[in-house]
PDB file of N, CA and C in Angstrom:
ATOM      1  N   UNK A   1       8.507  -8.648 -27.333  1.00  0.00           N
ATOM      2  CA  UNK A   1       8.134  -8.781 -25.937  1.00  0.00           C
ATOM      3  C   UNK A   1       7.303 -10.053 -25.773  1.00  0.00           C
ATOM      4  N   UNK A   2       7.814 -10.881 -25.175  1.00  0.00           N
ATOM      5  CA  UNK A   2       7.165 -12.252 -24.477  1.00  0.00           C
ATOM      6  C   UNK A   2       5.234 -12.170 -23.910  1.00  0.00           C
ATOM      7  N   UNK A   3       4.468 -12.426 -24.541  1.00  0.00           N
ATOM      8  CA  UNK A   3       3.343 -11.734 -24.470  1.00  0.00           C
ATOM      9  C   UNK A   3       2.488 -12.492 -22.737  1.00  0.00           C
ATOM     10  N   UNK A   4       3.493 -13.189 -22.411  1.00  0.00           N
ATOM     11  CA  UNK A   4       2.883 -13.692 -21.062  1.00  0.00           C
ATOM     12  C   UNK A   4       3.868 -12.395 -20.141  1.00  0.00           C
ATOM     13  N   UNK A   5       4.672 -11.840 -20.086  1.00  0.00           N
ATOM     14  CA  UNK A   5       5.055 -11.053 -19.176  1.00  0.00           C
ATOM     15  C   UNK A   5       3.506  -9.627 -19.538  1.00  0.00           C
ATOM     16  N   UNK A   6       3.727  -9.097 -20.934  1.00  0.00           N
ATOM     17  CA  UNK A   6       2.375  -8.355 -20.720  1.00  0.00           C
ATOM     18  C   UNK A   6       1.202  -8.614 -20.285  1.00  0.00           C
ATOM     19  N   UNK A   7       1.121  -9.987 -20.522  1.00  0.00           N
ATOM     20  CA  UNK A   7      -0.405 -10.113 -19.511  1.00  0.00           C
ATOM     21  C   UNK A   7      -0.240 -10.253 -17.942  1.00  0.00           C
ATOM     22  N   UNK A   8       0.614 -10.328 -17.778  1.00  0.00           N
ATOM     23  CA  UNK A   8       1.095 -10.884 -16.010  1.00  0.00           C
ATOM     24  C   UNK A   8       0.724  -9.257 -15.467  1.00  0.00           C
ATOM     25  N   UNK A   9       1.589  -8.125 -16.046  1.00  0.00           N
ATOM     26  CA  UNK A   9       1.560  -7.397 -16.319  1.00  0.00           C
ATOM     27  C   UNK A   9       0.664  -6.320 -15.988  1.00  0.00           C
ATOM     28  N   UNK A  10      -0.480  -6.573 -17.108  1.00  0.00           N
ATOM     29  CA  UNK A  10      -1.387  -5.590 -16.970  1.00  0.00           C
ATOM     30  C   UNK A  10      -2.616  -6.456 -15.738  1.00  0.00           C
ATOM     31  N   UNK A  11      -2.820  -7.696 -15.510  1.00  0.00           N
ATOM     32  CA  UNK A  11      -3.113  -7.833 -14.402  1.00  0.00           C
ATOM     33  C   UNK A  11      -3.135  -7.702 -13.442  1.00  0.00           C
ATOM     34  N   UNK A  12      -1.442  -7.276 -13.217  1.00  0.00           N
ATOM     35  CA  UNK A  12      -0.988  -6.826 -12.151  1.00  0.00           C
ATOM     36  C   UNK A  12      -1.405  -5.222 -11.552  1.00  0.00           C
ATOM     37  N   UNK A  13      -0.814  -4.955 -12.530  1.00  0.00           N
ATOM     38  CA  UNK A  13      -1.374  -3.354 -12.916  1.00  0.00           C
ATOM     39  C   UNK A  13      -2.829  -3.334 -12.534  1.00  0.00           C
ATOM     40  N   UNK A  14      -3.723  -3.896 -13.043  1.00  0.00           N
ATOM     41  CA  UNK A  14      -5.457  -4.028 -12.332  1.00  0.00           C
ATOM     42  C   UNK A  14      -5.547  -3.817 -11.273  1.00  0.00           C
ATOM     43  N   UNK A  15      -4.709  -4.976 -10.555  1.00  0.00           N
ATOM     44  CA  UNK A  15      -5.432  -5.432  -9.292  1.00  0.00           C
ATOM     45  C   UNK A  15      -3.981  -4.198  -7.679  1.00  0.00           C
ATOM     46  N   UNK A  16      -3.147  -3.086  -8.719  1.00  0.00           N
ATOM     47  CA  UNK A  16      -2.934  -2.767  -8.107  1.00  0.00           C
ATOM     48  C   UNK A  16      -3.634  -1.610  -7.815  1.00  0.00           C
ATOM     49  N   UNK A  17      -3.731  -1.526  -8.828  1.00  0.00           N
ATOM     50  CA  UNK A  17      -4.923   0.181  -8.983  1.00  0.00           C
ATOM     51  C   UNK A  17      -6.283  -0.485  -7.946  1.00  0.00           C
ATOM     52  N   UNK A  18      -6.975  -1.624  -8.091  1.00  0.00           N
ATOM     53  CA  UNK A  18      -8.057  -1.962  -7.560  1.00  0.00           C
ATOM     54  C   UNK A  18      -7.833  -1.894  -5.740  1.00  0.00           C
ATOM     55  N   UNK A  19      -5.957  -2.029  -5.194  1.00  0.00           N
ATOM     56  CA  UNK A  19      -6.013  -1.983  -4.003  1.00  0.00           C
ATOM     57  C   UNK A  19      -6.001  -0.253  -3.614  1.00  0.00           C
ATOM     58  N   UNK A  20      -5.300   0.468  -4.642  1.00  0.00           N
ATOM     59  CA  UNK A  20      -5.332   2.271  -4.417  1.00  0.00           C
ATOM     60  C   UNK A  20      -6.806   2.465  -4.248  1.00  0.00           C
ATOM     61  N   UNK A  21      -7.586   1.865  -5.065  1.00  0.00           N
ATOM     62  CA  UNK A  21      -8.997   1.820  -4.947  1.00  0.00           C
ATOM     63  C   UNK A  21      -9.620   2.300  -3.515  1.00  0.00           C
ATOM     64  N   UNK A  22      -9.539   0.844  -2.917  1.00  0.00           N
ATOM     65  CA  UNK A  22     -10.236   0.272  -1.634  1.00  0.00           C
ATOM     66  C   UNK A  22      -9.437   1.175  -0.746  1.00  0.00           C
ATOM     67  N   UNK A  23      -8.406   1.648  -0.764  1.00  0.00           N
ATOM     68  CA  UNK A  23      -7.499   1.926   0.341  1.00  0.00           C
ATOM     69  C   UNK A  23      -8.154   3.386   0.604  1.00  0.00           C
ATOM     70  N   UNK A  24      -7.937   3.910  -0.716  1.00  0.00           N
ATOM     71  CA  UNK A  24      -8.393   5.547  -0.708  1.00  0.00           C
ATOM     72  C   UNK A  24      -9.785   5.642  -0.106  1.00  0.00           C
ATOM     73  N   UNK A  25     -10.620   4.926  -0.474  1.00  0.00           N
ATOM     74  CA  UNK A  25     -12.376   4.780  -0.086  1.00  0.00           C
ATOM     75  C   UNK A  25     -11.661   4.898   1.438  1.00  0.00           C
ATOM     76  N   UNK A  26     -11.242   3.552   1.538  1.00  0.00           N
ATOM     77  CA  UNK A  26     -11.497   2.797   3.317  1.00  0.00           C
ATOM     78  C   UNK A  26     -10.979   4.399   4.495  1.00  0.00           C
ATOM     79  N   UNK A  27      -9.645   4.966   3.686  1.00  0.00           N
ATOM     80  CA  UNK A  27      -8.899   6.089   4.309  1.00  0.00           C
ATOM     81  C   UNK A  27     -10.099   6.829   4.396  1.00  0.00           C
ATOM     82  N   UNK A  28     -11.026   7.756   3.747  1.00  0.00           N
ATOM     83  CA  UNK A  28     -11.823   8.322   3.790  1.00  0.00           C
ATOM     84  C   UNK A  28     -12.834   8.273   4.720  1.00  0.00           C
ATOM     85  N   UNK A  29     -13.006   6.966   5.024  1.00  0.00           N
ATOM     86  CA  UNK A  29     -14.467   6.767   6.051  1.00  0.00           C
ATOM     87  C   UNK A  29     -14.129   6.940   7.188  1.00  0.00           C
ATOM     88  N   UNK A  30     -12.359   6.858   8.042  1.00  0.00           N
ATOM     89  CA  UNK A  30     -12.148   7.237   9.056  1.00  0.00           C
ATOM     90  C   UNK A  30     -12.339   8.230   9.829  1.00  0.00           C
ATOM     91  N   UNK A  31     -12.682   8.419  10.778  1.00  0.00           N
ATOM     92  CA  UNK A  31     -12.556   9.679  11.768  1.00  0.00           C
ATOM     93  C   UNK A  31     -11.150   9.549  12.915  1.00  0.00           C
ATOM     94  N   UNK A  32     -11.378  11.009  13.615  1.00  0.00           N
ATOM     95  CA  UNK A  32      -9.653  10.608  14.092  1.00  0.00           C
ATOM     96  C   UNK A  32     -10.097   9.980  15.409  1.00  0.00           C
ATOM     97  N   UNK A  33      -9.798   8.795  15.373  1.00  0.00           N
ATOM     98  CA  UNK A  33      -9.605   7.899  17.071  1.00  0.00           C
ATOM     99  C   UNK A  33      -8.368   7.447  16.903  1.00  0.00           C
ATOM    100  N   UNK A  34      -8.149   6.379  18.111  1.00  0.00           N
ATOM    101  CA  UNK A  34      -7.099   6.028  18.143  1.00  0.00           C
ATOM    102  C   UNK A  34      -7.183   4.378  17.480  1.00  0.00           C
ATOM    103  N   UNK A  35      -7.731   4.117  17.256  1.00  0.00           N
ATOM    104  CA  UNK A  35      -8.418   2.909  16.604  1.00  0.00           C
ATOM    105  C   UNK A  35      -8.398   2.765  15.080  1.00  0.00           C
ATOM    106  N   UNK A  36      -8.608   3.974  14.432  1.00  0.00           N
ATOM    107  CA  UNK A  36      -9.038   3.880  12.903  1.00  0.00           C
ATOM    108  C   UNK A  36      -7.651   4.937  12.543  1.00  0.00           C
ATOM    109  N   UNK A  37      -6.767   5.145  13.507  1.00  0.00           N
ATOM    110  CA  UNK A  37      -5.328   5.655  12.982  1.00  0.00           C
ATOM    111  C   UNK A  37      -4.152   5.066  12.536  1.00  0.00           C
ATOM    112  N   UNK A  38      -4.569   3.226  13.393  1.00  0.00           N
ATOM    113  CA  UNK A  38      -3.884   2.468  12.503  1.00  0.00           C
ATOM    114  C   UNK A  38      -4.145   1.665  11.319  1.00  0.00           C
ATOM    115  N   UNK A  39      -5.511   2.212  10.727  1.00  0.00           N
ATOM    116  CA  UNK A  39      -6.143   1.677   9.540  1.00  0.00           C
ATOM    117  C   UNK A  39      -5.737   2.644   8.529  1.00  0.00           C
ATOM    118  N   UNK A  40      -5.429   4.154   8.944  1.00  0.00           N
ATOM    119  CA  UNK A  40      -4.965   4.587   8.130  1.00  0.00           C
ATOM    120  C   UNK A  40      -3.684   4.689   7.831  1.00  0.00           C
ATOM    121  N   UNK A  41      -2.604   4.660   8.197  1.00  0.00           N
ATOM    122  CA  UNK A  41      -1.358   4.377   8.299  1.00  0.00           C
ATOM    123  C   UNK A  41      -1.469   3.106   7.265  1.00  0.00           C
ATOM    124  N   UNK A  42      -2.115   1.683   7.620  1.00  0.00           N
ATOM    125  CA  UNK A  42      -2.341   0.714   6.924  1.00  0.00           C
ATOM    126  C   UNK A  42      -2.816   1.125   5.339  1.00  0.00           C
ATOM    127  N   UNK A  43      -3.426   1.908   5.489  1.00  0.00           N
ATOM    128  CA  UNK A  43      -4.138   2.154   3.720  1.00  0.00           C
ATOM    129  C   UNK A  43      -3.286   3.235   3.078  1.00  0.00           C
ATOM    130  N   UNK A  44      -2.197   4.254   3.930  1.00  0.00           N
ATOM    131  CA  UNK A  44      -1.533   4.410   3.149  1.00  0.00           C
ATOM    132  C   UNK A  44      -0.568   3.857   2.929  1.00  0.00           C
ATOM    133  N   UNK A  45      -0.087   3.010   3.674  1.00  0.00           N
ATOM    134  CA  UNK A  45       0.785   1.650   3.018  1.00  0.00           C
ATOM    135  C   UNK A  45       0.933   1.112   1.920  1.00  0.00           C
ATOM    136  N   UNK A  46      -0.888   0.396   1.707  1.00  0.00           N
ATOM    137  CA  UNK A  46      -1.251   0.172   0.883  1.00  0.00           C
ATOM    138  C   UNK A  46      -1.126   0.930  -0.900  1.00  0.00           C
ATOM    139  N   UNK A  47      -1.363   2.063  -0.694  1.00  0.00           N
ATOM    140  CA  UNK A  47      -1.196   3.232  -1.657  1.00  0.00           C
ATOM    141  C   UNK A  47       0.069   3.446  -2.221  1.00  0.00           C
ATOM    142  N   UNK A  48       1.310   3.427  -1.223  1.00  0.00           N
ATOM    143  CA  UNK A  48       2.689   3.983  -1.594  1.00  0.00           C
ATOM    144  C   UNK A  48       3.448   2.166  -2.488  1.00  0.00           C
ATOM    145  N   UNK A  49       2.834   1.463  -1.341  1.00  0.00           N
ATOM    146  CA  UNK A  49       3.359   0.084  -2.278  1.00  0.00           C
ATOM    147  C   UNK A  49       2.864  -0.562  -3.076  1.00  0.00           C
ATOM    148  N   UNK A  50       1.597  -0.057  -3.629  1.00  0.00           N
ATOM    149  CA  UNK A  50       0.859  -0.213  -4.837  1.00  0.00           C
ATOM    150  C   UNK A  50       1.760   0.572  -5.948  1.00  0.00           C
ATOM    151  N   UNK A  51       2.192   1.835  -5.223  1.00  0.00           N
ATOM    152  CA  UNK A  51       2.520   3.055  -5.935  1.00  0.00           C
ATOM    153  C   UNK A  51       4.087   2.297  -6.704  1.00  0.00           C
ATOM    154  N   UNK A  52       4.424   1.628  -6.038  1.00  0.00           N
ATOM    155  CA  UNK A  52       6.035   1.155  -6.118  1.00  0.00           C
ATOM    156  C   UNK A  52       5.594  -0.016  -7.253  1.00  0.00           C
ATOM    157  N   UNK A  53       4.124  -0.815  -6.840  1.00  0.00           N
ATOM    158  CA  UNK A  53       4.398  -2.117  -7.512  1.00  0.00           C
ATOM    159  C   UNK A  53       4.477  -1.404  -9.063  1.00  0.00           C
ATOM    160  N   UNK A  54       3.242  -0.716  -9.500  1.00  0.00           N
ATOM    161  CA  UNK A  54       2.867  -0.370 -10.634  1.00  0.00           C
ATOM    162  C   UNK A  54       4.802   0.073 -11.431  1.00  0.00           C
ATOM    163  N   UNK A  55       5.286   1.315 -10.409  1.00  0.00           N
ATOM    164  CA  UNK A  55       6.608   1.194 -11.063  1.00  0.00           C
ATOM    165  C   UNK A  55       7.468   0.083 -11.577  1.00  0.00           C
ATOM    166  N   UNK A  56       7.580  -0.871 -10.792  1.00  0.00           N
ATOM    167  CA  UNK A  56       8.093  -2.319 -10.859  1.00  0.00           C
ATOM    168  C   UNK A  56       7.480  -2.797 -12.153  1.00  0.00           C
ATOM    169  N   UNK A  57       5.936  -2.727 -12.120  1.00  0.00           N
ATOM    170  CA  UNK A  57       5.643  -3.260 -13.345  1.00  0.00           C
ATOM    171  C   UNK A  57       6.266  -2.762 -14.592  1.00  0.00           C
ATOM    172  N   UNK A  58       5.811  -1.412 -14.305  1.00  0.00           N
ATOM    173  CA  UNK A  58       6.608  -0.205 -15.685  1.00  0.00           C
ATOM    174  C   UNK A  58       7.073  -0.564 -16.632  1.00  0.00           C
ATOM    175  N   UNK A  59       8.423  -0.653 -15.583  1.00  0.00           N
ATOM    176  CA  UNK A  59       9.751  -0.974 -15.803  1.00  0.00           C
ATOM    177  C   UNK A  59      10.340  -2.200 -16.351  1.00  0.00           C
ATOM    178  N   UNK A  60       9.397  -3.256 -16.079  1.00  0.00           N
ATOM    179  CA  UNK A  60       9.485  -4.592 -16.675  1.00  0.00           C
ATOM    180  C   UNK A  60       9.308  -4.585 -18.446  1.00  0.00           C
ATOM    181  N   UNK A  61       8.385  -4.049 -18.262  1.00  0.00           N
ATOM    182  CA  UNK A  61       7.641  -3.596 -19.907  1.00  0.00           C
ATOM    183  C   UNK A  61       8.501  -3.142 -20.708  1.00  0.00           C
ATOM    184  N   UNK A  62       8.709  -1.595 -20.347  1.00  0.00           N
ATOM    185  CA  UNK A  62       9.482  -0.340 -21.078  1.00  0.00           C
ATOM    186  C   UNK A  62      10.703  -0.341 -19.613  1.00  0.00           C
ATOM    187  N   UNK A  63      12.233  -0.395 -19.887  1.00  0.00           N
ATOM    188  CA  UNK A  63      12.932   0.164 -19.101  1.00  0.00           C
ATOM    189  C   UNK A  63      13.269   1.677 -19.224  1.00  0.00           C
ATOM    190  N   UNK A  64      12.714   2.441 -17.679  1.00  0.00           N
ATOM    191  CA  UNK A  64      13.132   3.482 -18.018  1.00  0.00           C
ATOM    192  C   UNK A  64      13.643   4.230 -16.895  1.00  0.00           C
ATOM    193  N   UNK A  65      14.176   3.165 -16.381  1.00  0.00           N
ATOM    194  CA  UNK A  65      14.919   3.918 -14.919  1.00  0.00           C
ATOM    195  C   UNK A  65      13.579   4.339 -13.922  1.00  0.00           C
ATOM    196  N   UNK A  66      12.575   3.085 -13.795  1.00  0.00           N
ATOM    197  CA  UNK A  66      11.796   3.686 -12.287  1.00  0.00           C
ATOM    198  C   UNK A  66      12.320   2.659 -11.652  1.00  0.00           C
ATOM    199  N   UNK A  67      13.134   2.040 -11.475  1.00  0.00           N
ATOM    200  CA  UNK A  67      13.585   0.989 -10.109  1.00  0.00           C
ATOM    201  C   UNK A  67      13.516   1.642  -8.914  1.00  0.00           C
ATOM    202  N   UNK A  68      14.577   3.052  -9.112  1.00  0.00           N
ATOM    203  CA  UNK A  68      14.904   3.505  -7.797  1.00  0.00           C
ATOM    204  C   UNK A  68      13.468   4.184  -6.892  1.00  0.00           C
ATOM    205  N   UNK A  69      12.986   4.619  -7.617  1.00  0.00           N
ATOM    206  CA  UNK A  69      11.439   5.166  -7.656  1.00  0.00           C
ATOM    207  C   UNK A  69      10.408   4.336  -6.867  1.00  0.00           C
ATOM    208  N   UNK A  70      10.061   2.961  -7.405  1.00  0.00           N
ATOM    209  CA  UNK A  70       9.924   2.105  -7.431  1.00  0.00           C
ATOM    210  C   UNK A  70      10.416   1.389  -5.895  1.00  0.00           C
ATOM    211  N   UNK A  71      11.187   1.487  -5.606  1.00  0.00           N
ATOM    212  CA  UNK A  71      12.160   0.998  -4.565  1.00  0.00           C
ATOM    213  C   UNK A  71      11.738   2.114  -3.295  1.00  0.00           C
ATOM    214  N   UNK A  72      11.788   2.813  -3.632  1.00  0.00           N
ATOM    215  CA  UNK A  72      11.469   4.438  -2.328  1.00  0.00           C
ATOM    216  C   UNK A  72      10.481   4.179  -1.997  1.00  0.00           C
ATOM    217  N   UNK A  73       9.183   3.982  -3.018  1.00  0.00           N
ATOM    218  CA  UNK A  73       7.921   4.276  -2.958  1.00  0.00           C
ATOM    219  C   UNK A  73       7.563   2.931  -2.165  1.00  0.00           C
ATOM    220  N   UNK A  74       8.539   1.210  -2.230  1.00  0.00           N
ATOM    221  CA  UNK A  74       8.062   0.231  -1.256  1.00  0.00           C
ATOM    222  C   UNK A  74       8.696   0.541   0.026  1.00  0.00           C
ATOM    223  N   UNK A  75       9.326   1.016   0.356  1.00  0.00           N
ATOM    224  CA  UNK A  75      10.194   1.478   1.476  1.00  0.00           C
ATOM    225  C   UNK A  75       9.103   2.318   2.308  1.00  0.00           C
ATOM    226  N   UNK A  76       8.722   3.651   1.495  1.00  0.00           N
ATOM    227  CA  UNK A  76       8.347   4.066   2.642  1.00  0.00           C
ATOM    228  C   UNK A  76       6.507   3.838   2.686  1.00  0.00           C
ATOM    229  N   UNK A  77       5.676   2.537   1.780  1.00  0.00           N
ATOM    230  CA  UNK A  77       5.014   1.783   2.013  1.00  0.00           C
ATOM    231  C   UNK A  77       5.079   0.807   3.420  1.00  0.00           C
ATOM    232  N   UNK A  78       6.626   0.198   3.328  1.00  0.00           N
ATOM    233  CA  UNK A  78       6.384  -0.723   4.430  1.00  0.00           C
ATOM    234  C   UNK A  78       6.579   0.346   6.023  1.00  0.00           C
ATOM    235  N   UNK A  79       7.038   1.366   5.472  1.00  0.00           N
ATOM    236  CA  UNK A  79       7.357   2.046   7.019  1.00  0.00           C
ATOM    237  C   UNK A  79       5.950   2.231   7.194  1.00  0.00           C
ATOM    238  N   UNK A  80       4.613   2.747   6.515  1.00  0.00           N
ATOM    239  CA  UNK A  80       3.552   3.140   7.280  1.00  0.00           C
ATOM    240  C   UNK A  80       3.085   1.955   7.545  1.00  0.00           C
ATOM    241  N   UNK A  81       3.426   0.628   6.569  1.00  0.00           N
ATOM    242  CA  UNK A  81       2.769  -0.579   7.706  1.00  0.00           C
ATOM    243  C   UNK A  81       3.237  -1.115   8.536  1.00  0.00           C
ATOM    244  N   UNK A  82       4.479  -0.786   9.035  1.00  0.00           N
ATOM    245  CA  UNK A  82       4.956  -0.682  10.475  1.00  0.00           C
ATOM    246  C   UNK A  82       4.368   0.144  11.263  1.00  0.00           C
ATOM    247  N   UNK A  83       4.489   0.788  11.155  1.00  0.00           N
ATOM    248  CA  UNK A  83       3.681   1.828  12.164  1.00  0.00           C
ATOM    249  C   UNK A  83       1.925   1.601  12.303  1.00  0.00           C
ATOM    250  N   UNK A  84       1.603   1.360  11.148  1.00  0.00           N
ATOM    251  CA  UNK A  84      -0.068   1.163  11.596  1.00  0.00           C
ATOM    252  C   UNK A  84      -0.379  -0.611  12.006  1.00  0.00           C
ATOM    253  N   UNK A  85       0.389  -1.284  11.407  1.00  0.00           N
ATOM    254  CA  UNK A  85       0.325  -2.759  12.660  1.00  0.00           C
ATOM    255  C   UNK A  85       0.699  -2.299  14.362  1.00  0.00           C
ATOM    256  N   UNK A  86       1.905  -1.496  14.219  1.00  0.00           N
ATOM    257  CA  UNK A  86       2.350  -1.391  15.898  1.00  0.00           C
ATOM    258  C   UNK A  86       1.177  -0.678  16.573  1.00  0.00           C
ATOM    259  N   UNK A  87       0.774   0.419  15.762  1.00  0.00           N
ATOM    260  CA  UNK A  87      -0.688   1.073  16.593  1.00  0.00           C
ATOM    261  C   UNK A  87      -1.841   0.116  16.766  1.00  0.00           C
ATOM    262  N   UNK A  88      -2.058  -0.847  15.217  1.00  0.00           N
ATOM    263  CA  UNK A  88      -2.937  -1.693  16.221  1.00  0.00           C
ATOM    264  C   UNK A  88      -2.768  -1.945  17.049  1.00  0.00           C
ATOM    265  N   UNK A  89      -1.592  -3.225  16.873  1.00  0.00           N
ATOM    266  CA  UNK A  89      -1.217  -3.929  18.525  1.00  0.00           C
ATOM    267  C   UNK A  89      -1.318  -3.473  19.704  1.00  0.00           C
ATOM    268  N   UNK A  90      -0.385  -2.019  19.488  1.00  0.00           N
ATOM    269  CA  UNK A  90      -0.922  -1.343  20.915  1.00  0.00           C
ATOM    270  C   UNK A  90      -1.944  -0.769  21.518  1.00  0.00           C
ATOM    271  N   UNK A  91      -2.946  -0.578  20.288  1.00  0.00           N
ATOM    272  CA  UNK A  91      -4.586  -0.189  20.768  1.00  0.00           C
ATOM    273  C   UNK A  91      -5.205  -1.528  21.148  1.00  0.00           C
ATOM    274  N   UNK A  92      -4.875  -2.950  20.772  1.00  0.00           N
ATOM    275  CA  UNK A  92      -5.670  -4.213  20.995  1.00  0.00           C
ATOM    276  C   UNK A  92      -5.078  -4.907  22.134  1.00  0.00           C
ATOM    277  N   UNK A  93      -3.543  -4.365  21.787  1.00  0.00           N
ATOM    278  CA  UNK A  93      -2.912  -4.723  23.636  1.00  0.00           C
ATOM    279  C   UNK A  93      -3.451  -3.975  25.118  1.00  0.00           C
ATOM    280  N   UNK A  94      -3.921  -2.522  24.885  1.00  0.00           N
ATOM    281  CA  UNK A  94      -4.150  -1.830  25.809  1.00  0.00           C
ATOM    282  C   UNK A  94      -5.643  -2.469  26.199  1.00  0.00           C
ATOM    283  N   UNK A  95      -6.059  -1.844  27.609  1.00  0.00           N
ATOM    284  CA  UNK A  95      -7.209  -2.366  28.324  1.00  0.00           C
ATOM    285  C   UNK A  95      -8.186  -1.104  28.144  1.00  0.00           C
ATOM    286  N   UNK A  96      -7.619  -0.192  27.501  1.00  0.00           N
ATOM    287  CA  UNK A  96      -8.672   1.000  27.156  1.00  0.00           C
ATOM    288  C   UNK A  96      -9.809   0.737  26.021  1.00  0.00           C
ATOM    289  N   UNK A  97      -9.596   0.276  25.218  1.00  0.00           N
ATOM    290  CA  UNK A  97      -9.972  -0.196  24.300  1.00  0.00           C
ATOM    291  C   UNK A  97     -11.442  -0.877  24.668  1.00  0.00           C
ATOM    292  N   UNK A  98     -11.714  -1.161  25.880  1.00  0.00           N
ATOM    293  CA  UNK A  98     -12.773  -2.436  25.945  1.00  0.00           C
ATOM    294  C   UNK A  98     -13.589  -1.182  27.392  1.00  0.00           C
ATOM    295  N   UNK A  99     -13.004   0.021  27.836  1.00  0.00           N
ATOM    296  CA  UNK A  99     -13.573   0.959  28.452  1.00  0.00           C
ATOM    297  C   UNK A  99     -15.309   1.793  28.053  1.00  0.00           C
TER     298      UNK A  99
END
């Protein structure tokens, strides 16, 4: 094994666990408004496509069939950050917001 893909690697691996980190904290401090619902949507984004990268990494290392895994887990990452960008927008577009 090419010892620059393992270090790429387990760096990667760090700094994905370090975003499950922040995300899980940040999810936690919310209460339910309509404001901090698209932060959470956003942090579990964060979580599921962390969840995917780490597979991606895996799999680079040891092949063992997490692509598809891997692949689901960025999918339905980017769907909650669709949805929690559009709730921003529409909480920062609306005039309630500043009520």
């Amino acid at each position: 094994m090419d010892p620059t893909i393992l270090v790429v690697s387990i760096i990667g691996i760090t700094l994905t666990m370090g975003l499950i980190y922040y995300s899980l904290r940040t999810l936690f401090l919310f209460k339910r408004n309509v404001a901090a619902r698209a932060w959470v949507y956003i942090c579990l984004s964060a979580i599921f496509s962390s969840m995917g990268v780490v597979a991606f990494l895996i799999e680079s290392l040891t092949p063992i069939g997490l692509l598809p895994i891997g692949g689901v887990l960025e999918t339905v990452g980017a769907s909650f950050l669709l949805l929690g960008l559009r709730k921003n927008f529409l909480f920062w577009a609306s005039k309630d917001h500043f009520a």
